[in-house]
C-alpha atoms as a PDB file:
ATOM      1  CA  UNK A   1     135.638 -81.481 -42.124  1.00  0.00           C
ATOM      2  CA  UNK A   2     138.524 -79.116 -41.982  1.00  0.00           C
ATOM      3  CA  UNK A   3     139.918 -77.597 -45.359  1.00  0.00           C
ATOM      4  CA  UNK A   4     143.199 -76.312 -44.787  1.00  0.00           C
ATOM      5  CA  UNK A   5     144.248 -76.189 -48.263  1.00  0.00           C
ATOM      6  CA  UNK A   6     146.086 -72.704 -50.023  1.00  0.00           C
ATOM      7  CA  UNK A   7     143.994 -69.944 -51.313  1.00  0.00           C
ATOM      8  CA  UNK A   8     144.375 -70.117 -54.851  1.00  0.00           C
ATOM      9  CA  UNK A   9     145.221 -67.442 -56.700  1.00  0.00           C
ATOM     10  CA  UNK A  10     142.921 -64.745 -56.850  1.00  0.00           C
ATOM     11  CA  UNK A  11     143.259 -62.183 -60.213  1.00  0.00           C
ATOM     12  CA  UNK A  12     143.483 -58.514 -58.847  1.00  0.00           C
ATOM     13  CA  UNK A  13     140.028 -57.809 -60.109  1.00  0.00           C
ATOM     14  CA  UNK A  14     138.467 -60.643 -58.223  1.00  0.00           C
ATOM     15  CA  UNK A  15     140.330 -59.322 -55.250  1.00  0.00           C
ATOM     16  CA  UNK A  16     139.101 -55.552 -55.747  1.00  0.00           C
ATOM     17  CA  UNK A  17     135.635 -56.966 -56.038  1.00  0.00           C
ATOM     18  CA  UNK A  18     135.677 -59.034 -52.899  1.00  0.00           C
ATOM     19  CA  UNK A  19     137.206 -56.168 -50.843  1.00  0.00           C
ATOM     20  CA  UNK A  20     134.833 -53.830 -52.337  1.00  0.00           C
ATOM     21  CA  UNK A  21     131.691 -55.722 -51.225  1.00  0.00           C
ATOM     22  CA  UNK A  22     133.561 -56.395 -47.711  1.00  0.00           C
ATOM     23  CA  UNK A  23     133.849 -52.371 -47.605  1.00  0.00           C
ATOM     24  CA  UNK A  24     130.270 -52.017 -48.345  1.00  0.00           C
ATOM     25  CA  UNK A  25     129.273 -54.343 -45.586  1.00  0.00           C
ATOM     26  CA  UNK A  26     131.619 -52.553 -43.016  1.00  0.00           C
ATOM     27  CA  UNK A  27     130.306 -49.502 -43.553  1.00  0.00           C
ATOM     28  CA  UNK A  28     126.594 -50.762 -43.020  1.00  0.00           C
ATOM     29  CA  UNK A  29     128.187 -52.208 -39.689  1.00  0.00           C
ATOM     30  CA  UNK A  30     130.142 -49.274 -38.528  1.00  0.00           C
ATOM     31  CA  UNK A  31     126.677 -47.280 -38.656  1.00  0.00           C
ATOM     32  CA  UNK A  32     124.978 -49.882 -36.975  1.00  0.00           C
ATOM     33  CA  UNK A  33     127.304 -49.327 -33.955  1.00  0.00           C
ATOM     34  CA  UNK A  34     127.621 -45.861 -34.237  1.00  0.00           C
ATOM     35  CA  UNK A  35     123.527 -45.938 -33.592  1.00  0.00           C
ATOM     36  CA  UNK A  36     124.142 -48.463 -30.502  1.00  0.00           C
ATOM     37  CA  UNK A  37     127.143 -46.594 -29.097  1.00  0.00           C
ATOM     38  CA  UNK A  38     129.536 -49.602 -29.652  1.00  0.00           C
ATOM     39  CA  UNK A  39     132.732 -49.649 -30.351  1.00  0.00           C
ATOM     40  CA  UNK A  40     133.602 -50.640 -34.144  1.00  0.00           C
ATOM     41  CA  UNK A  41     137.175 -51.616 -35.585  1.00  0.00           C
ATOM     42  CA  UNK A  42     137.459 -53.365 -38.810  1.00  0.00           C
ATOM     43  CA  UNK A  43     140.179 -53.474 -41.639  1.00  0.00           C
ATOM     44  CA  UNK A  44     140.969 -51.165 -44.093  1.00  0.00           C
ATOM     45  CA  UNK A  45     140.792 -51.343 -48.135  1.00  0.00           C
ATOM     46  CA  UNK A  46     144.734 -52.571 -48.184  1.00  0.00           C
ATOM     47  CA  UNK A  47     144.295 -54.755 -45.221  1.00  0.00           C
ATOM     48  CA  UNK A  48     141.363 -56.601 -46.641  1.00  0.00           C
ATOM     49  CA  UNK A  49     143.048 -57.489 -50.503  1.00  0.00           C
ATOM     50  CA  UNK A  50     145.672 -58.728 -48.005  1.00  0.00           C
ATOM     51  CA  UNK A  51     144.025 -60.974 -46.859  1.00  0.00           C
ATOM     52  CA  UNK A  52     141.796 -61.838 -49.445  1.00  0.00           C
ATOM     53  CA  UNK A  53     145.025 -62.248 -51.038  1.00  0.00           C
ATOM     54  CA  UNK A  54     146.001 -64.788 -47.932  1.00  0.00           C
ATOM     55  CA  UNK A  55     149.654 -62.717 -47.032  1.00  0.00           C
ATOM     56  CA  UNK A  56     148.640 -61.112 -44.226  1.00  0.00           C
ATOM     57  CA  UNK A  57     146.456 -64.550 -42.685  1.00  0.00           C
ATOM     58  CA  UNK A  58     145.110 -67.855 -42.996  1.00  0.00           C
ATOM     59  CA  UNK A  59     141.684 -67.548 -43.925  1.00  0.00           C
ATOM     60  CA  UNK A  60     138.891 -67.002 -42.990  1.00  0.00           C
ATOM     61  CA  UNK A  61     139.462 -63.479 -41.238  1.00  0.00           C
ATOM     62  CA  UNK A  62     138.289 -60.876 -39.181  1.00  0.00           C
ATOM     63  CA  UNK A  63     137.153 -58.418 -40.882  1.00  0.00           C
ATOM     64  CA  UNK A  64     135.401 -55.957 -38.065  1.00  0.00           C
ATOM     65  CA  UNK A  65     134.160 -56.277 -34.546  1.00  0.00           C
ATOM     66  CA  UNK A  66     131.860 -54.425 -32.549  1.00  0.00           C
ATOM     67  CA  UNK A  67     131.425 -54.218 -28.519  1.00  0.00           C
ATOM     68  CA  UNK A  68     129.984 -52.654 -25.198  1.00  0.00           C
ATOM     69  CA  UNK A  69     133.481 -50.822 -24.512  1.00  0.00           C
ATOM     70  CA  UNK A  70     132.371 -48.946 -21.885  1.00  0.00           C
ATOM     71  CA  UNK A  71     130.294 -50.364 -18.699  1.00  0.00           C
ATOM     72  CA  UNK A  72     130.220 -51.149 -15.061  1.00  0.00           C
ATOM     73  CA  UNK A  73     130.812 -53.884 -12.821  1.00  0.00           C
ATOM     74  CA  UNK A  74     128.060 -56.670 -13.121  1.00  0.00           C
ATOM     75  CA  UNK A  75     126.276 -55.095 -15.910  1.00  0.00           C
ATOM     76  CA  UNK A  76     125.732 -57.429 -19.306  1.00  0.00           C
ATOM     77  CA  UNK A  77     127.929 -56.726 -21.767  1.00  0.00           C
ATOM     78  CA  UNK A  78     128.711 -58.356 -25.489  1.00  0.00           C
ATOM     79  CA  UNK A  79     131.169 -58.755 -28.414  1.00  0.00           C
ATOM     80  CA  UNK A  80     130.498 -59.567 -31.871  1.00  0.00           C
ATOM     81  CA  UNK A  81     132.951 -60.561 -34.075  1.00  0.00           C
ATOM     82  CA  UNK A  82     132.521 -60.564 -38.567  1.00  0.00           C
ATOM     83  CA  UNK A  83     134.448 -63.290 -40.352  1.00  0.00           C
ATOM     84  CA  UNK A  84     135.276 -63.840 -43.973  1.00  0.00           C
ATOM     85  CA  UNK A  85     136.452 -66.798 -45.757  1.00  0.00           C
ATOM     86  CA  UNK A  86     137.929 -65.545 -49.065  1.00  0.00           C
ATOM     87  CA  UNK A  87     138.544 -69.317 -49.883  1.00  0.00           C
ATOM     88  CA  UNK A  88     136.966 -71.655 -52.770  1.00  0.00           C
ATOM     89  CA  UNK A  89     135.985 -74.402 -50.082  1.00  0.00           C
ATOM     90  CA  UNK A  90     133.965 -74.659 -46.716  1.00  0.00           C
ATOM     91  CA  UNK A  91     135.140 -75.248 -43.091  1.00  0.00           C
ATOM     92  CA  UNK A  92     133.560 -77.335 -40.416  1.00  0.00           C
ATOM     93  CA  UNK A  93     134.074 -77.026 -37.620  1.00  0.00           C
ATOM     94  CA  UNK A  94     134.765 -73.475 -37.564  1.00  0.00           C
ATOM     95  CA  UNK A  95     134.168 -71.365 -33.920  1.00  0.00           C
ATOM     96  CA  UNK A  96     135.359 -68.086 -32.521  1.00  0.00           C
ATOM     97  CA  UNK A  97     136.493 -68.242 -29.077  1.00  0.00           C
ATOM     98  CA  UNK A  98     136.645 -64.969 -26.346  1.00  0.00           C
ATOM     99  CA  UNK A  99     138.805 -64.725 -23.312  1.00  0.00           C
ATOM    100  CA  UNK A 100     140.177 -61.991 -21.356  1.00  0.00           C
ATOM    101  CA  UNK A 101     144.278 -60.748 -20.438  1.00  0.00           C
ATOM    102  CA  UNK A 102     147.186 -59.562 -22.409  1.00  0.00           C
ATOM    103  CA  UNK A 103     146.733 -61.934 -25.149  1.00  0.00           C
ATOM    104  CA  UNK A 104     146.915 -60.051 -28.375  1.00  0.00           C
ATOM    105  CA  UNK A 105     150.758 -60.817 -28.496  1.00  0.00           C
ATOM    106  CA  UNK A 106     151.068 -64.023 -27.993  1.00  0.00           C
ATOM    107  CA  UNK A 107     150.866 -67.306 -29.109  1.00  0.00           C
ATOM    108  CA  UNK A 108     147.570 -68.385 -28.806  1.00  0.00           C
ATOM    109  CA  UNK A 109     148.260 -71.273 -26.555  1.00  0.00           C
ATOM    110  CA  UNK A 110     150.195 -68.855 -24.199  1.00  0.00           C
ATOM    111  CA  UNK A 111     147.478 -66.173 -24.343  1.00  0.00           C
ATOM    112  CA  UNK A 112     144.905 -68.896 -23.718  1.00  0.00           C
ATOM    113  CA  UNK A 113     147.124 -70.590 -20.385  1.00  0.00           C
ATOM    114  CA  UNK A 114     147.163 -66.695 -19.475  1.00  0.00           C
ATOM    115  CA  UNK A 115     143.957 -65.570 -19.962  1.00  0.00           C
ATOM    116  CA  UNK A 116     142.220 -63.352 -17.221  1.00  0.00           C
ATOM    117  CA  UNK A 117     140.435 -65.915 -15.126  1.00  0.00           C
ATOM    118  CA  UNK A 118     138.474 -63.405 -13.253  1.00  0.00           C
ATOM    119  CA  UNK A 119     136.348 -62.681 -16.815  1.00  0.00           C
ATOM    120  CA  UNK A 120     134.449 -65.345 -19.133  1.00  0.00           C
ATOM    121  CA  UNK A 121     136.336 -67.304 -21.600  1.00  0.00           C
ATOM    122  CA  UNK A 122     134.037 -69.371 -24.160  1.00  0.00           C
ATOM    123  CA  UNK A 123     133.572 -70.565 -27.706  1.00  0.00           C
ATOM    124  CA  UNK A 124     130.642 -70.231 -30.064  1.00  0.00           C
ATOM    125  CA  UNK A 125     128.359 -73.054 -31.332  1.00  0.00           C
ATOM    126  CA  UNK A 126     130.555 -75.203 -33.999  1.00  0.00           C
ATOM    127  CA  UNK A 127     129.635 -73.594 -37.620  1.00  0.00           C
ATOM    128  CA  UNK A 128     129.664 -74.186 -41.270  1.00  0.00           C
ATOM    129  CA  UNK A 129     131.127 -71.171 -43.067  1.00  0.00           C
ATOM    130  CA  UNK A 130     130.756 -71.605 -46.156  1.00  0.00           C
ATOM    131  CA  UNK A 131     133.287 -71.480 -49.727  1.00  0.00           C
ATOM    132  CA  UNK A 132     133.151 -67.055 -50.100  1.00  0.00           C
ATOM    133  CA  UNK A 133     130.560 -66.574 -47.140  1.00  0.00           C
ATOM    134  CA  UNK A 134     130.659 -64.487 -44.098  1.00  0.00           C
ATOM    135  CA  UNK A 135     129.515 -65.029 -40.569  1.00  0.00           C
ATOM    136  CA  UNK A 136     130.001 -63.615 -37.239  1.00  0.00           C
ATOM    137  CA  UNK A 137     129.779 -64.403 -33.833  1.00  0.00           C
ATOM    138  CA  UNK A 138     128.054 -62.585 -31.075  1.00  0.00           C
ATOM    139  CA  UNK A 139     129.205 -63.277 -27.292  1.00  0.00           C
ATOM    140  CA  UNK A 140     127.013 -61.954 -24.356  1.00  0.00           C
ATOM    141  CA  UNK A 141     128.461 -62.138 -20.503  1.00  0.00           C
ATOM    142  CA  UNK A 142     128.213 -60.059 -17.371  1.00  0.00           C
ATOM    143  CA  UNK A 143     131.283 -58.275 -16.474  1.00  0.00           C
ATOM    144  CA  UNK A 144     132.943 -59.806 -13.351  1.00  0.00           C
ATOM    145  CA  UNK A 145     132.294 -57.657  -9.963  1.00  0.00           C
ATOM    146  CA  UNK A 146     135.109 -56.743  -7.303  1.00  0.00           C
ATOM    147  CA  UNK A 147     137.652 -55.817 -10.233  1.00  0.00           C
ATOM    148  CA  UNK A 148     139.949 -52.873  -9.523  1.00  0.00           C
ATOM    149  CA  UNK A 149     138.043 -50.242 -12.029  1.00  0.00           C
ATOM    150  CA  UNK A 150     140.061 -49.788 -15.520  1.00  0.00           C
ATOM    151  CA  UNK A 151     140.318 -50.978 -18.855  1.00  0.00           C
ATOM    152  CA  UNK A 152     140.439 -54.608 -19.477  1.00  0.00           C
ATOM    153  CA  UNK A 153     141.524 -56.271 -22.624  1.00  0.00           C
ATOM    154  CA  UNK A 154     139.709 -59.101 -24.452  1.00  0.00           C
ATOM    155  CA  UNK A 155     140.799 -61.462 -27.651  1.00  0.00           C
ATOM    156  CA  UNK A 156     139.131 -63.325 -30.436  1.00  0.00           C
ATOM    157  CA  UNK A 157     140.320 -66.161 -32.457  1.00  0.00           C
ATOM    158  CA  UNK A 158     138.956 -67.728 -35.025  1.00  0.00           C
ATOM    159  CA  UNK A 159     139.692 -71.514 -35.724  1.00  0.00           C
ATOM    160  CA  UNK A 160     138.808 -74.682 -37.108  1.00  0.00           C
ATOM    161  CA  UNK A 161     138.374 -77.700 -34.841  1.00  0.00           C
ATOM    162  CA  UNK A 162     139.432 -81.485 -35.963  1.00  0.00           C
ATOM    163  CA  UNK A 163     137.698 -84.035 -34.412  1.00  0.00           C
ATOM    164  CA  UNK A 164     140.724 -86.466 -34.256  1.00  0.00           C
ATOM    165  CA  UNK A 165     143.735 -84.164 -34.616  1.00  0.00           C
ATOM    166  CA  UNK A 166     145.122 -80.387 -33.817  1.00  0.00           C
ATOM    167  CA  UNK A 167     142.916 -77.819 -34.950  1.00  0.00           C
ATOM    168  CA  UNK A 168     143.853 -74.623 -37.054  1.00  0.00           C
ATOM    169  CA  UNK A 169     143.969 -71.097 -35.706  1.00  0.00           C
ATOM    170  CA  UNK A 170     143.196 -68.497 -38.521  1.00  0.00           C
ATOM    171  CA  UNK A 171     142.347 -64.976 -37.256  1.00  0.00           C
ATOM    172  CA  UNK A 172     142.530 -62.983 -33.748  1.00  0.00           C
ATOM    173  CA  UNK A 173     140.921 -59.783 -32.226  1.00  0.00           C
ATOM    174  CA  UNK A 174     141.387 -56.969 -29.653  1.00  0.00           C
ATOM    175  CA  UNK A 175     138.539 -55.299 -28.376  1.00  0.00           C
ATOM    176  CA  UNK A 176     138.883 -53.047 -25.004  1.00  0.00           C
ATOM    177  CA  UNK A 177     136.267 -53.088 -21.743  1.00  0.00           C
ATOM    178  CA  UNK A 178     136.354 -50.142 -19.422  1.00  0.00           C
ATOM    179  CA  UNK A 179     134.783 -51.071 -16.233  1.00  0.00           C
ATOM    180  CA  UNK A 180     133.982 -47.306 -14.252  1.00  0.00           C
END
């Protein structure tokens, strides 16, 4: 079952604590793809209390993302997203979702009719995430052959399904692909 109900009011210690641990874990990550050669983005100190804080999103959020950003055409390639929810309840059923074109800007619905039909579009398995938990999502594809060779942009969103109404969209992600 969904929860879209308000983050309550977090004190400023509780907040500093959460981002702190958040930091810790991004750090572990960002060496983790540093060893692979991935890519790594994640937010900063002030962007996670943000959103801890829920002004800058809904929760849950993004909180980093690593990929293959660099590859040629027909080779496997993947994307893994990190997701936080800050909140005091659970959400069910919560995916993350990948598809391919100038979406970052848009509405989600436009970015989605838009999306890049040449490259894989797909959702994760449905997943609990549970009341101050974290959980990411890891995507594996093969890069489309008989592209013109350049960068191509993907998009992540995070969202709640509901099984007998519209769904929530909470969180979204760039990542870059350079197909040489």
């Amino acid at each position: 079952m969904a929860n879209n109900s308000q983050n309550p009011k977090k004190s400023a210690a509780q907040v500093k604590a959460e981002a702190s641990r958040l930091l810790e874990e991004i750090e572990h990550l960002k060496e983790m793809a540093r060893e692979q050669g991935l890519a790594f983005s994640s937010l900063s100190e002030e962007q996670l209390e943000r959103k801890i804080r829920g002004e800058s999103a809904n929760s849950p959020f993004i909180y980093a993302q690593a990929w293959i950003s660099g590859t040629s055409p027909g080779s496997s390639a993947y994307y893994q997203v990190y997701v936080s929810n800050p909140d005091p309840s659970s959400y069910f059923p919560l995916y993350a979702s990948i598809f391919f074109g100038l979406g970052n800007f848009s509405p989600v619905d436009e970015a989605w009719s838009g999306r890049d039909r040449r490259w894989p579009a797909f959702s994760s398995d449905r997943t609990h995430l549970a009341a101050g938990a974290t959980t990411s999502f890891r995507f594996d594809y093969t890069t489309p052959t008989g592209l013109t060779l350049g960068t191509y942009n993907g998009n992540s969103v995070v969202w709640v399904g509901d099984w007998h109404d519209v769904g929530q969209s909470f969180d979204r992600g760039s990542f870059d692909v350079r197909l040489s």
